[in-house]
Protein backbone atom coordinates (compact mmCIF):
# COMPACT_ATOMS: atom_id res chain seq x y z
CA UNK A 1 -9.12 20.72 30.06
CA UNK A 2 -5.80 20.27 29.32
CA UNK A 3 -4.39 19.29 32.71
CA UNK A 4 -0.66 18.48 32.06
CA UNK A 5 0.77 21.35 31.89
CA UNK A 6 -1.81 23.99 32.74
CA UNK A 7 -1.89 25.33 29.29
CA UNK A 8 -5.57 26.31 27.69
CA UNK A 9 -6.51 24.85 24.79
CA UNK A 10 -5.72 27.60 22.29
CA UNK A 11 -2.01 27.76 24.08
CA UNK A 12 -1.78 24.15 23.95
CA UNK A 13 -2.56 24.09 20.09
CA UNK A 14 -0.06 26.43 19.81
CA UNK A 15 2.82 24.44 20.96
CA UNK A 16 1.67 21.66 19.04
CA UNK A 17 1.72 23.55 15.65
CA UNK A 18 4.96 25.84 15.95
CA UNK A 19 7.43 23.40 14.64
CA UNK A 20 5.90 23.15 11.82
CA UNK A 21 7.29 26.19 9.86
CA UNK A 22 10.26 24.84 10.87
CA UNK A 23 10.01 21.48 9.27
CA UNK A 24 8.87 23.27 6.29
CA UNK A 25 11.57 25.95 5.82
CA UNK A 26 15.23 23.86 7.15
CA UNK A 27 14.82 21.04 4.14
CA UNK A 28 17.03 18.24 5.72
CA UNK A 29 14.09 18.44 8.32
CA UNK A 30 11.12 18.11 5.88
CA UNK A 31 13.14 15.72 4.02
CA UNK A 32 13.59 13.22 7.16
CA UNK A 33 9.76 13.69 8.16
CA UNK A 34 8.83 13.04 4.75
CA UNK A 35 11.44 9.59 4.70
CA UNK A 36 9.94 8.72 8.44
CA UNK A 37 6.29 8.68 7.33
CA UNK A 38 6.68 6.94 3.63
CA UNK A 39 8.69 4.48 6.18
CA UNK A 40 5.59 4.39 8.81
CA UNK A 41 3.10 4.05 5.86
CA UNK A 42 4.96 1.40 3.99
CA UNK A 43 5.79 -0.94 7.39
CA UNK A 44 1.53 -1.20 7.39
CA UNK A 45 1.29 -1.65 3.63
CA UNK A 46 3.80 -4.53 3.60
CA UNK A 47 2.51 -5.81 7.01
CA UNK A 48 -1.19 -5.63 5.40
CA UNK A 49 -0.41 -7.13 2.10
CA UNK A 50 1.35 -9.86 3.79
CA UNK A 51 -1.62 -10.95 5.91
CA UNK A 52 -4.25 -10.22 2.69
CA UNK A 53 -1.86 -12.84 0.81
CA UNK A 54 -2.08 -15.14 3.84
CA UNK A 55 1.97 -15.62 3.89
CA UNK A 56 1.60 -17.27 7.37
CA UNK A 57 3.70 -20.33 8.34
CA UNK A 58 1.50 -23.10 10.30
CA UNK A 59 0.80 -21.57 13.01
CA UNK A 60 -0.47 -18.84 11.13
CA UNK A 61 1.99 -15.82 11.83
CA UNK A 62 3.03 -13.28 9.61
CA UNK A 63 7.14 -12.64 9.10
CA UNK A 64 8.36 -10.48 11.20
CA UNK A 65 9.02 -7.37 10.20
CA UNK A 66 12.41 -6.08 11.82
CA UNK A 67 12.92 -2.47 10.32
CA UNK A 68 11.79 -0.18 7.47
CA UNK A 69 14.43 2.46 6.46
CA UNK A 70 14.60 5.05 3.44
CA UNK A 71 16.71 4.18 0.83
CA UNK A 72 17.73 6.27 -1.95
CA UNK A 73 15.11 5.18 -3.85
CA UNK A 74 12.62 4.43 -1.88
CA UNK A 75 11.80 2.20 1.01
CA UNK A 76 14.00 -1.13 2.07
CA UNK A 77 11.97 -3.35 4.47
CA UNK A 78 13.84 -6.04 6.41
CA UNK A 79 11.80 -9.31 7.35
CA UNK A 80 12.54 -12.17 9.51
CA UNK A 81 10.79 -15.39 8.09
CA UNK A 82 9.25 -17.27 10.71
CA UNK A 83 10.30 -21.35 10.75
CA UNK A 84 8.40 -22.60 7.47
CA UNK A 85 8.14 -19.25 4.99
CA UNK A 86 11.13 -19.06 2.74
CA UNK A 87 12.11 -15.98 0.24
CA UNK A 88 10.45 -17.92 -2.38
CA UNK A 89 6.91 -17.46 -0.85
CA UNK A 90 7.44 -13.31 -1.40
CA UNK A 91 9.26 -13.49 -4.72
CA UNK A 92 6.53 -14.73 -6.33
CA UNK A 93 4.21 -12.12 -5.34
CA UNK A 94 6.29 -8.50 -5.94
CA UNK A 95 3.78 -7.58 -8.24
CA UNK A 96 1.18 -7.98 -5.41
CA UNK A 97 3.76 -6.41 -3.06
CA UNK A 98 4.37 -3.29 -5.45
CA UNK A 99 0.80 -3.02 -6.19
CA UNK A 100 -0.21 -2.28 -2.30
CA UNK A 101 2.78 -0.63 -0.89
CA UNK A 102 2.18 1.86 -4.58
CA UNK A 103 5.07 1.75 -5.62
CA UNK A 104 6.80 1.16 -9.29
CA UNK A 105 8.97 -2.09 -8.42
CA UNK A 106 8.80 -4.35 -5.56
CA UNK A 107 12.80 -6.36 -5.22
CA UNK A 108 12.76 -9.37 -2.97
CA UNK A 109 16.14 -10.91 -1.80
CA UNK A 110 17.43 -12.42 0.92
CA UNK A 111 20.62 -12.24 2.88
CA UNK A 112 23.92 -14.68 1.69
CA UNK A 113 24.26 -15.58 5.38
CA UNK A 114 21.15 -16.12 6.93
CA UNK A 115 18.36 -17.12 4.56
CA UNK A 116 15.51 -16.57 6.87
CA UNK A 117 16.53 -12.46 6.51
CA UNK A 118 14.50 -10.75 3.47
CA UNK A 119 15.31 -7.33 2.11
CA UNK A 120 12.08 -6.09 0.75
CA UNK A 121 13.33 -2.88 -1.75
CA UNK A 122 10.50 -0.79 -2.48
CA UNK A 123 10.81 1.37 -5.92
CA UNK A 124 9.29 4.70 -5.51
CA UNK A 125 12.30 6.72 -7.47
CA UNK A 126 15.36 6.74 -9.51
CA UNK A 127 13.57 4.77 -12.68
CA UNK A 128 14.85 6.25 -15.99
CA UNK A 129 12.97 5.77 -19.40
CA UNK A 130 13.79 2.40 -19.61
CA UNK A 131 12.83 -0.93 -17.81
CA UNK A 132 16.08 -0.82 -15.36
CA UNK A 133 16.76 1.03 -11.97
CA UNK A 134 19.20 4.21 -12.81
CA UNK A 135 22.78 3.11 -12.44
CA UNK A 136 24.22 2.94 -9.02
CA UNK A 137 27.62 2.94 -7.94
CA UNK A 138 27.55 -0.99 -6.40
CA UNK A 139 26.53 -1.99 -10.21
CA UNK A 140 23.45 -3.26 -11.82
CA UNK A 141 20.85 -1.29 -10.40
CA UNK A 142 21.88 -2.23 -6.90
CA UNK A 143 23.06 0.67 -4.12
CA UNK A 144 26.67 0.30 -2.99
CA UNK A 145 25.83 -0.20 0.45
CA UNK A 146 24.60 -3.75 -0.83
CA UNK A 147 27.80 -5.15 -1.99
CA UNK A 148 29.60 -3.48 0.51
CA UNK A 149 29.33 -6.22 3.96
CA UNK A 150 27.41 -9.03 3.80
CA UNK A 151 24.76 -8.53 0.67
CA UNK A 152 24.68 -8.44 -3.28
CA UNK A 153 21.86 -9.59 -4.70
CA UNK A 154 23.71 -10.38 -7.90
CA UNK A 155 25.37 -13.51 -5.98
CA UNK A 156 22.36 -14.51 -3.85
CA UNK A 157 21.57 -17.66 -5.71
């Protein structure tokens, strides 16, 4: 059956289920398979809302979506807007966004340099009783990494 390898089919099962204790017991492992398959499932969420809210440009293609990454809380989604979709189209519709990629807060901003560049920050964690994002070290509500280079959403627009 298995031909590869030579292996039978109870051997071959086998290989394919003994890193798994592994993953589960060393938790930097479990915690970057965990992060790699929220960012898997969240790439087809945003990639599926996009084409359910028709955010096409002319020619009818969706923005291109150039990485998803894990964030500390949550997912960040980078997008590369196609010649005739602007930031604005997605800002409008975080609510929509949030709703299908289940998360608690969809934030939409784009890059100072290059506006056709769209962070996408998915909410999943780190909201405390009250309406904001918990307090990060780069300021209000906004991961240091941001202000760091090239991005701060504070001074966007």
């Amino acid at each position: 059956m298995t031909e590869g390898l030579g292996l039978e089919p109870v051997a071959a099962l086998l290989v394919m289920i003994s890193p798994m204790p592994v993953v589960v017991i060393v938790r930097p492992l479990r915690r970057f398979v965990r992060d790699r398959i929220l960012c898997v499932f969240t790439r087809h969420r945003v990639r599926v809302c996009l084409a359910e809210m028709r955010t096409l440009n002319w020619s009818g293609r969706l923005p291109l979506i150039v990485g998803c990454f894990a964030a500390q809380s949550g997912e960040v989604v980078w997008l590369w807007m196609r010649a005739g979709l602007s930031v604005d189209d997605l800002a409008t519709k975080e609510e929509v966004l949030a709703s299908a990629c289940w998360a608690r807060r969809v934030v939409v901003d784009r890059a100072r340099r290059n506006a056709a560049l769209v962070r996408i920050e998915i909410v999943r964690r780190g909201l405390v009783a009250g309406d904001g994002l918990r307090p990060f070290a780069g300021g209000v509500g906004a991961p240091s990494i941001w202000c760091a280079a090239d991005w701060c959403p504070d001074k966007v627009m």
